[in-house]
PDB file of N, CA and C in Angstrom:
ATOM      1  N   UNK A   1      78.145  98.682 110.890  1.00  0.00           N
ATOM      2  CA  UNK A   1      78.100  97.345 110.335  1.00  0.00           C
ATOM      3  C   UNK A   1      78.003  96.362 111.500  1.00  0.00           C
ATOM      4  N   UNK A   2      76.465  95.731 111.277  1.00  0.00           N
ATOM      5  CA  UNK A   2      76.938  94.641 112.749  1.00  0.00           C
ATOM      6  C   UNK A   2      77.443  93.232 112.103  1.00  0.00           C
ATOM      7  N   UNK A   3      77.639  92.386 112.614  1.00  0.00           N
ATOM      8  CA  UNK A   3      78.351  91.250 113.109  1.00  0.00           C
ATOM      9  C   UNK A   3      77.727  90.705 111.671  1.00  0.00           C
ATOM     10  N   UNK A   4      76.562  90.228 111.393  1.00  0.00           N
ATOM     11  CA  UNK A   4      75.788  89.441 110.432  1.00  0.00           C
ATOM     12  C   UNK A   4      76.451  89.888 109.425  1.00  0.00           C
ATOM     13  N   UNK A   5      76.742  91.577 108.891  1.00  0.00           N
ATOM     14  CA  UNK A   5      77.061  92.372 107.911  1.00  0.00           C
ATOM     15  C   UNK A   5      78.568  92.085 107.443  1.00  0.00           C
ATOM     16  N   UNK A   6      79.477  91.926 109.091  1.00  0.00           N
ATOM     17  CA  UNK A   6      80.958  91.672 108.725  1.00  0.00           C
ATOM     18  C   UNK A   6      81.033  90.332 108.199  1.00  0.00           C
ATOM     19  N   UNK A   7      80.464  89.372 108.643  1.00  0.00           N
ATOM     20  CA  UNK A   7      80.529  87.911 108.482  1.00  0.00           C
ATOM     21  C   UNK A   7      80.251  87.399 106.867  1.00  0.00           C
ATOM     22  N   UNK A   8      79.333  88.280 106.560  1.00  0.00           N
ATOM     23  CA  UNK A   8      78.890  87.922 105.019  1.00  0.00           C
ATOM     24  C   UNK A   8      79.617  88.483 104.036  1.00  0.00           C
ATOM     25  N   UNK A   9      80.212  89.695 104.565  1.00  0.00           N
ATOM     26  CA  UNK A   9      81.765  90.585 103.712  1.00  0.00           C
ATOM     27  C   UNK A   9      82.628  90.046 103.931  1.00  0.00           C
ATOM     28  N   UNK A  10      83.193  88.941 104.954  1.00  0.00           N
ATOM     29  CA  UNK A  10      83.728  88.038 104.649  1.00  0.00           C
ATOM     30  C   UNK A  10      84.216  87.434 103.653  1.00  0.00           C
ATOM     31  N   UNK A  11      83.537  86.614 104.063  1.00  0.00           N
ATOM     32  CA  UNK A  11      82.742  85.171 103.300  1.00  0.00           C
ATOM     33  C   UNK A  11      82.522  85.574 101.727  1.00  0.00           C
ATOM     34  N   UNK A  12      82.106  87.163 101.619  1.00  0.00           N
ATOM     35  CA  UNK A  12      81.840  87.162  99.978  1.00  0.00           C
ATOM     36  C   UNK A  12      83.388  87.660  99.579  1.00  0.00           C
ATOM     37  N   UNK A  13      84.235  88.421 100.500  1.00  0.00           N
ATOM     38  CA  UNK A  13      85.900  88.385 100.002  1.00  0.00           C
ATOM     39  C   UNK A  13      86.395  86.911  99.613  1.00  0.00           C
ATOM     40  N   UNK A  14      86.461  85.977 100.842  1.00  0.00           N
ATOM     41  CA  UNK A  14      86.893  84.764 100.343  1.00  0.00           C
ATOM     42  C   UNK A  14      86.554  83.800  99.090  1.00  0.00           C
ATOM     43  N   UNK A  15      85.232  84.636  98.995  1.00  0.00           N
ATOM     44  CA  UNK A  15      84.400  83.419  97.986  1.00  0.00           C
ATOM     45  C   UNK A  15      85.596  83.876  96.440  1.00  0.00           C
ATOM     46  N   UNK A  16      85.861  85.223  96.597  1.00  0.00           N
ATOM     47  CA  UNK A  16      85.962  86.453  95.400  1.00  0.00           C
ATOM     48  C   UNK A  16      87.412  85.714  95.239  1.00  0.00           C
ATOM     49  N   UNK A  17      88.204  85.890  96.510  1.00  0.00           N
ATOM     50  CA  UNK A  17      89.517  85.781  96.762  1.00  0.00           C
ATOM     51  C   UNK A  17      89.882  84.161  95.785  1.00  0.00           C
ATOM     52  N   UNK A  18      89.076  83.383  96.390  1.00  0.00           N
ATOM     53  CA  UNK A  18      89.516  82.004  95.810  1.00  0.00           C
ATOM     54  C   UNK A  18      88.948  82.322  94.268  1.00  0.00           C
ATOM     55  N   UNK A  19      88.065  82.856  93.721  1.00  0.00           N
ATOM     56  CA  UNK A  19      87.487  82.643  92.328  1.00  0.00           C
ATOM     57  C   UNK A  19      88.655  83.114  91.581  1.00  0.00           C
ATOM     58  N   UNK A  20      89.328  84.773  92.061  1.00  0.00           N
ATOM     59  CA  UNK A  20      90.050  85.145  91.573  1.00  0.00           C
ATOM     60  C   UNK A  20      91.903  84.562  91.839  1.00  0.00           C
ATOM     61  N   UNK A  21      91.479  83.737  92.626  1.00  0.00           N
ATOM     62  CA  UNK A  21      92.527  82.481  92.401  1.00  0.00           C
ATOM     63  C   UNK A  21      92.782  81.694  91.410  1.00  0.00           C
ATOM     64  N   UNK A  22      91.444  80.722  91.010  1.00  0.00           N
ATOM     65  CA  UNK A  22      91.464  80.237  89.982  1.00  0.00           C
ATOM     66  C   UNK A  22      91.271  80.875  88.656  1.00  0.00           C
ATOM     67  N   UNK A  23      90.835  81.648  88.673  1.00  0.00           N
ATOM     68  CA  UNK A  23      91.051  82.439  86.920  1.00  0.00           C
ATOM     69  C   UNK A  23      92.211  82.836  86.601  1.00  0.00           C
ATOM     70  N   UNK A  24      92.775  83.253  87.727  1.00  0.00           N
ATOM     71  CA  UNK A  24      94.563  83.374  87.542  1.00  0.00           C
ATOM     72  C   UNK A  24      95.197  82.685  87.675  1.00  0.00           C
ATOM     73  N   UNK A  25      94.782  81.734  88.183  1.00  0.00           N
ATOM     74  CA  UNK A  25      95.958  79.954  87.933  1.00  0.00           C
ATOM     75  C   UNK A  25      97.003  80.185  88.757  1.00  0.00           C
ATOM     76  N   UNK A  26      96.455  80.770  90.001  1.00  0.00           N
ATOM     77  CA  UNK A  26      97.723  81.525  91.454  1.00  0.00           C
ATOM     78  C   UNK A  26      96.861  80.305  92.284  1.00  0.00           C
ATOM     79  N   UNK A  27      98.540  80.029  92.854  1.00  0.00           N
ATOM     80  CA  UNK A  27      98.292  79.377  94.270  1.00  0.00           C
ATOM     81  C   UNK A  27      97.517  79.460  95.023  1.00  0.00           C
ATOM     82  N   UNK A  28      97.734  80.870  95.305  1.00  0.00           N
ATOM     83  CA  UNK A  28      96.876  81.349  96.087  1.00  0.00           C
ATOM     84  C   UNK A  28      97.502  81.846  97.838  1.00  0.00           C
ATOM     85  N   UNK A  29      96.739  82.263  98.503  1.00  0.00           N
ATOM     86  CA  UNK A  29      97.926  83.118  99.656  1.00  0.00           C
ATOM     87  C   UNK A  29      97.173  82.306 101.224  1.00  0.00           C
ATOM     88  N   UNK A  30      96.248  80.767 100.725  1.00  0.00           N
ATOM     89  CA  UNK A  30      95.417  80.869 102.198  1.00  0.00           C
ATOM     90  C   UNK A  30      94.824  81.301 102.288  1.00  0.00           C
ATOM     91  N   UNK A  31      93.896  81.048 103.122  1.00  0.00           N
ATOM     92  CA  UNK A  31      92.383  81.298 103.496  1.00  0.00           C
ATOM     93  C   UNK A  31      92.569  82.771 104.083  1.00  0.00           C
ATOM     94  N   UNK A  32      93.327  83.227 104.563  1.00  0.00           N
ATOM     95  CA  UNK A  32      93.419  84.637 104.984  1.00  0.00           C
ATOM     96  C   UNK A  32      93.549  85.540 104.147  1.00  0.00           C
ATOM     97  N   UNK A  33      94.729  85.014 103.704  1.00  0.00           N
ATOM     98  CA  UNK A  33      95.569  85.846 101.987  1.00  0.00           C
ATOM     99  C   UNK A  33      94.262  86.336 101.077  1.00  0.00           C
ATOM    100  N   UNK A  34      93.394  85.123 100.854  1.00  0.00           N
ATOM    101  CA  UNK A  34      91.999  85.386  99.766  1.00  0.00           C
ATOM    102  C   UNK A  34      91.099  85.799 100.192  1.00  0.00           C
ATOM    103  N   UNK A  35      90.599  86.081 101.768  1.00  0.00           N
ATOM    104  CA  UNK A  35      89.817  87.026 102.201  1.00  0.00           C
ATOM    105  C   UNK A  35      90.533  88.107 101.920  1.00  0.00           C
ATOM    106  N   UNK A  36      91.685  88.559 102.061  1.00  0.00           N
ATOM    107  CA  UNK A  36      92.155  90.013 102.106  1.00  0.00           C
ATOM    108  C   UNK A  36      92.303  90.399 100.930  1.00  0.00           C
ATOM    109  N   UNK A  37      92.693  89.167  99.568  1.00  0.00           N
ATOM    110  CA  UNK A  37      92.824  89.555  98.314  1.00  0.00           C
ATOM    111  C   UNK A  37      91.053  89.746  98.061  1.00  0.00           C
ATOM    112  N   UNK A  38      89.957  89.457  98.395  1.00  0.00           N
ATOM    113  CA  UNK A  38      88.518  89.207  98.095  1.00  0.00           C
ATOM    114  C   UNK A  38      88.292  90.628  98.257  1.00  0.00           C
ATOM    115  N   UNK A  39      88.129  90.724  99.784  1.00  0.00           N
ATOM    116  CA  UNK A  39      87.907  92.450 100.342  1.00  0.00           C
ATOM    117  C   UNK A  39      88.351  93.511 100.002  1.00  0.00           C
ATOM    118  N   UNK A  40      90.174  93.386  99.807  1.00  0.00           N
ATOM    119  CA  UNK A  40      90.612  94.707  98.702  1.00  0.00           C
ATOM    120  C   UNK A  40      90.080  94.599  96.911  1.00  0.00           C
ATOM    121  N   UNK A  41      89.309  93.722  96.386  1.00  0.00           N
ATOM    122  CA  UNK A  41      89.394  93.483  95.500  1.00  0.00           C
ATOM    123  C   UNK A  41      87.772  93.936  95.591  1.00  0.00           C
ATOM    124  N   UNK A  42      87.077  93.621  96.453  1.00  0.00           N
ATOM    125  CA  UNK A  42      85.660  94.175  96.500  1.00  0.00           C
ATOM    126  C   UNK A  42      85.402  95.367  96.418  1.00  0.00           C
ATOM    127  N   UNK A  43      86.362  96.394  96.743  1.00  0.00           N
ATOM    128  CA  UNK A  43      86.132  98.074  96.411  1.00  0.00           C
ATOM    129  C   UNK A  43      86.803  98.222  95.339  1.00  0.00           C
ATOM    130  N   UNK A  44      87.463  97.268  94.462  1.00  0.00           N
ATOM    131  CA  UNK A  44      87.795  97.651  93.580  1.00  0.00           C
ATOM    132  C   UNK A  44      86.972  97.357  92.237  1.00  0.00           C
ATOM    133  N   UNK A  45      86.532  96.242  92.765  1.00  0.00           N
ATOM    134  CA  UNK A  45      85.724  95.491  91.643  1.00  0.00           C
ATOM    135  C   UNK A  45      83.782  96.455  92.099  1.00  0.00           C
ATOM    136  N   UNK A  46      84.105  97.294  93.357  1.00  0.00           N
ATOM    137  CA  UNK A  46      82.810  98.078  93.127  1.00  0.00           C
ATOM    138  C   UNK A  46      83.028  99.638  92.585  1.00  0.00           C
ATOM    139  N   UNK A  47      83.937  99.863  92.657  1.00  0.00           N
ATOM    140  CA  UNK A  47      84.149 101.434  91.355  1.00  0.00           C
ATOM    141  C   UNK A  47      83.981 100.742  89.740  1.00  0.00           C
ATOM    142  N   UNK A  48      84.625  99.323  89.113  1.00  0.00           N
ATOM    143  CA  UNK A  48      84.369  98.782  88.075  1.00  0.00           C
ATOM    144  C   UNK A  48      82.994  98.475  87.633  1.00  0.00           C
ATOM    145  N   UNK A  49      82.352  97.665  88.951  1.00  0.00           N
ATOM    146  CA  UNK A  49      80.828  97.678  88.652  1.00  0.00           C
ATOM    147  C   UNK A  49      80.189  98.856  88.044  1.00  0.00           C
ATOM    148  N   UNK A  50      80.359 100.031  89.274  1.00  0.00           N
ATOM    149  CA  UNK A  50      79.661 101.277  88.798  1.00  0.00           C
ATOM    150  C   UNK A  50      79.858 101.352  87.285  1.00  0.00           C
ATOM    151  N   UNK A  51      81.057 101.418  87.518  1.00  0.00           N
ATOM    152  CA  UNK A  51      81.421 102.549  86.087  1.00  0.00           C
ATOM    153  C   UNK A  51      80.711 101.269  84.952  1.00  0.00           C
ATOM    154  N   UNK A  52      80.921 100.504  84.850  1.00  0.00           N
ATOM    155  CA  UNK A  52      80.488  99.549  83.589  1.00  0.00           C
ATOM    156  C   UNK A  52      79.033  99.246  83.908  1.00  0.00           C
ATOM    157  N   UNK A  53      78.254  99.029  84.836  1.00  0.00           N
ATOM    158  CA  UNK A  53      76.886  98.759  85.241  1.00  0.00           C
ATOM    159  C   UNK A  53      76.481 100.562  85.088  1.00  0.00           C
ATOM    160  N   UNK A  54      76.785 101.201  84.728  1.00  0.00           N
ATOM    161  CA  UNK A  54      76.556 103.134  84.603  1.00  0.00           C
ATOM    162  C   UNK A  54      76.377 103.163  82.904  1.00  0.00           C
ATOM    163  N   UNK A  55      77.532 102.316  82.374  1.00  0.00           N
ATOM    164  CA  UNK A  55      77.678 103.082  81.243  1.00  0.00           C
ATOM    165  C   UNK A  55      77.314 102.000  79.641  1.00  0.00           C
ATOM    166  N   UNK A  56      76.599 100.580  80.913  1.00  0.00           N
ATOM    167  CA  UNK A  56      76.412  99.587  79.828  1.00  0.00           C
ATOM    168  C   UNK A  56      74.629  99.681  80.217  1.00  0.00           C
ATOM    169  N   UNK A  57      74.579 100.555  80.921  1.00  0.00           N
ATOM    170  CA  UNK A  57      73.172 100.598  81.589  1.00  0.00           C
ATOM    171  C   UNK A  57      72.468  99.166  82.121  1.00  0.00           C
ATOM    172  N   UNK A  58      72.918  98.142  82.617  1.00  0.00           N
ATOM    173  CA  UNK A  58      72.562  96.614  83.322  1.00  0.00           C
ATOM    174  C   UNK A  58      73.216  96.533  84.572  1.00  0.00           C
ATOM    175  N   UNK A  59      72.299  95.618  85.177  1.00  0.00           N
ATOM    176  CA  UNK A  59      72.467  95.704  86.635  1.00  0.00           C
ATOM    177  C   UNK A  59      72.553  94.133  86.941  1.00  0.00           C
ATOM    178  N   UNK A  60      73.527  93.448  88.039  1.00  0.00           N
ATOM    179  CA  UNK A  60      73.909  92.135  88.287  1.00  0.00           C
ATOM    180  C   UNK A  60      73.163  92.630  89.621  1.00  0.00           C
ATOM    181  N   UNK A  61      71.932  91.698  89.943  1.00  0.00           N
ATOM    182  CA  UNK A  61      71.131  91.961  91.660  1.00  0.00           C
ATOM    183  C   UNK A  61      71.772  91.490  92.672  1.00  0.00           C
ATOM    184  N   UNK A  62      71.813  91.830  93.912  1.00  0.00           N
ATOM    185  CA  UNK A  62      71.708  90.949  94.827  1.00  0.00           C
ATOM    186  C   UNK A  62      73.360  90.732  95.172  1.00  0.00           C
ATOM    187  N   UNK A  63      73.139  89.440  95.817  1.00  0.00           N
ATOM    188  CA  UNK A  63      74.852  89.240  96.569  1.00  0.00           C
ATOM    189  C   UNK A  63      75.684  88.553  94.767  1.00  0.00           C
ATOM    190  N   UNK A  64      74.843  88.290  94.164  1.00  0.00           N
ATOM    191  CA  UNK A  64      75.618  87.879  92.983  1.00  0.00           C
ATOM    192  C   UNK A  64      76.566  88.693  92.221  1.00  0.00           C
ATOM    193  N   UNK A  65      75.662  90.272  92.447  1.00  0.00           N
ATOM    194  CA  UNK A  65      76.168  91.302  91.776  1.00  0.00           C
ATOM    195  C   UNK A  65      77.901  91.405  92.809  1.00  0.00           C
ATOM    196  N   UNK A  66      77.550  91.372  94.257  1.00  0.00           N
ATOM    197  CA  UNK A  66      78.767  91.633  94.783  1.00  0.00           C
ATOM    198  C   UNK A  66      79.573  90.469  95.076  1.00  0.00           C
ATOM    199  N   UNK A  67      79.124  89.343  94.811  1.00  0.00           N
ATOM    200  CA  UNK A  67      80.534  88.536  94.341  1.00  0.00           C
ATOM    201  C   UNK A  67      81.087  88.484  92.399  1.00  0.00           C
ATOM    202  N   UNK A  68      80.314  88.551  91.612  1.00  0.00           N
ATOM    203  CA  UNK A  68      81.191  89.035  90.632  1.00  0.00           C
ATOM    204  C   UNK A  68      81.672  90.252  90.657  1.00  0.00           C
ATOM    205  N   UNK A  69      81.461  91.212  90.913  1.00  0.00           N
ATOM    206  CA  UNK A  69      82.881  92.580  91.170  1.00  0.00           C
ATOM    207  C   UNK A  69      83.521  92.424  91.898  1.00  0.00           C
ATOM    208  N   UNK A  70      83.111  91.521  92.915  1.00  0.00           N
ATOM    209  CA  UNK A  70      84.266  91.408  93.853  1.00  0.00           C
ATOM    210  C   UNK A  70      85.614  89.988  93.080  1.00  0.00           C
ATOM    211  N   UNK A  71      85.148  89.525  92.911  1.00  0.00           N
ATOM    212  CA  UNK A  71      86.186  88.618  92.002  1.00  0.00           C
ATOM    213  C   UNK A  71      86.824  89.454  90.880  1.00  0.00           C
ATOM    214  N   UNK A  72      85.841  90.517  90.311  1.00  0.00           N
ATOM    215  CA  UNK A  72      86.870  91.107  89.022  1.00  0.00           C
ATOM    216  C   UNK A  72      87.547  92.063  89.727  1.00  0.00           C
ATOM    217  N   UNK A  73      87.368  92.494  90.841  1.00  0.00           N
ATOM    218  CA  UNK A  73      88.015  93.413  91.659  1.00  0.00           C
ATOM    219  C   UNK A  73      89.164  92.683  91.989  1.00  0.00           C
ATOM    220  N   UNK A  74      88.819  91.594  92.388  1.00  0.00           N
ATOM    221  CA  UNK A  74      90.024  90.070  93.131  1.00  0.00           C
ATOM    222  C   UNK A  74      91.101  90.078  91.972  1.00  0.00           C
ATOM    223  N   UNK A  75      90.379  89.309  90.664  1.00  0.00           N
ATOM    224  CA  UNK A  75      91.902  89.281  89.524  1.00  0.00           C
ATOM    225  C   UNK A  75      92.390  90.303  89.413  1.00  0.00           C
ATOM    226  N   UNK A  76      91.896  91.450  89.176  1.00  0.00           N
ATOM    227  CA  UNK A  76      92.539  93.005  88.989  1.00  0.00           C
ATOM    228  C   UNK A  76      93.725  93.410  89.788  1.00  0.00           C
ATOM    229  N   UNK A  77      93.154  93.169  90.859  1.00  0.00           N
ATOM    230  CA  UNK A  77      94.416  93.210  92.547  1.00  0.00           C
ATOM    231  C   UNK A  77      95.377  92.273  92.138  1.00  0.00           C
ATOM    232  N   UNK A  78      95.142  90.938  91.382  1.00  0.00           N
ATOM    233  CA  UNK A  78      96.203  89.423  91.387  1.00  0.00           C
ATOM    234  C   UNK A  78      97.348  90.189  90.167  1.00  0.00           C
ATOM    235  N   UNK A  79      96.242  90.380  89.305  1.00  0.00           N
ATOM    236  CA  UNK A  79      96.948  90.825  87.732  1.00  0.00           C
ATOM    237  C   UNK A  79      98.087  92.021  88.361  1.00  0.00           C
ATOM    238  N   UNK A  80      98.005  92.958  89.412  1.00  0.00           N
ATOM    239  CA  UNK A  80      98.895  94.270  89.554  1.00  0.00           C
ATOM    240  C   UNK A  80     100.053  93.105  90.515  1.00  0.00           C
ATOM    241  N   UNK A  81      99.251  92.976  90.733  1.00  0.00           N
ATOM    242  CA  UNK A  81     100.554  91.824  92.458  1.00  0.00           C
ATOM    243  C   UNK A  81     101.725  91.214  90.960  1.00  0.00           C
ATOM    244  N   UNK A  82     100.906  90.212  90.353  1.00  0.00           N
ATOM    245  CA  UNK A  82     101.957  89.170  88.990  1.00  0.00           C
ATOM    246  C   UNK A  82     102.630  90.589  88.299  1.00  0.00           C
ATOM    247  N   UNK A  83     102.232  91.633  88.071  1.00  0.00           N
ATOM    248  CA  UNK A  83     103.347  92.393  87.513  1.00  0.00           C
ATOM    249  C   UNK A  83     104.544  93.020  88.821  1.00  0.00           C
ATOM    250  N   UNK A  84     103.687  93.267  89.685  1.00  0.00           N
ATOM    251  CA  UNK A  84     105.076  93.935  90.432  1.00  0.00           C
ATOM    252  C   UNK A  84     105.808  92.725  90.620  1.00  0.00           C
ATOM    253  N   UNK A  85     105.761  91.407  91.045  1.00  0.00           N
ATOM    254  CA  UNK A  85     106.782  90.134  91.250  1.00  0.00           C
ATOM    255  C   UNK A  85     107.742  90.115  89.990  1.00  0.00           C
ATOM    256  N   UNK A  86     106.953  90.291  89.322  1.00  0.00           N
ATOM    257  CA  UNK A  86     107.403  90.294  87.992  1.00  0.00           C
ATOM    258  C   UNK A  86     109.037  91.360  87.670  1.00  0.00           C
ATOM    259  N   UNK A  87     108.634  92.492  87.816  1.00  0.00           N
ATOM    260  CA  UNK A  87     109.316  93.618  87.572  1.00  0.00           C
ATOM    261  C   UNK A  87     111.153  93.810  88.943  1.00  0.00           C
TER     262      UNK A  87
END
């Protein structure tokens, strides 16, 4: 992965991180916090893609496709975090 590649996985964590901020009506953890909530939320929200872009047979192109899984990857990660605080 060069430099151009890390910078834009970034940038598409943070974008994810803050979206999945606001759909969850969370503070939020900082600009760091929502890259890291974006990026763990981007491999999560890309096993979800598969499996639902596999089995609904449709495809989201492009960086669009990987900032919406990466945001549903993002709330998914928020939604497990609000239950363990929770518990």
């Amino acid at each position: 992965m060069g430099i151009v590649e890390l910078i834009i996985f970034l940038a598409i964590g943070a974008i994810a991180g803050w979206l999945a901020g606001i759909v969850m009506n969370w503070a939020g953890f900082g600009l760091i916090g929502n890259i890291i909530i974006g990026v763990i939320g981007s491999f999560i929200g890309g096993f979800v893609g598969r499996f639902i872009e596999g089995a609904a047979g449709f495809h989201i192109p492009d960086i669009w496709g990987a900032i919406v899984w990466a945001t549903v990857g993002a709330v998914i990660l928020l939604f497990i975090i609000r239950l363990i605080k929770r518990a």
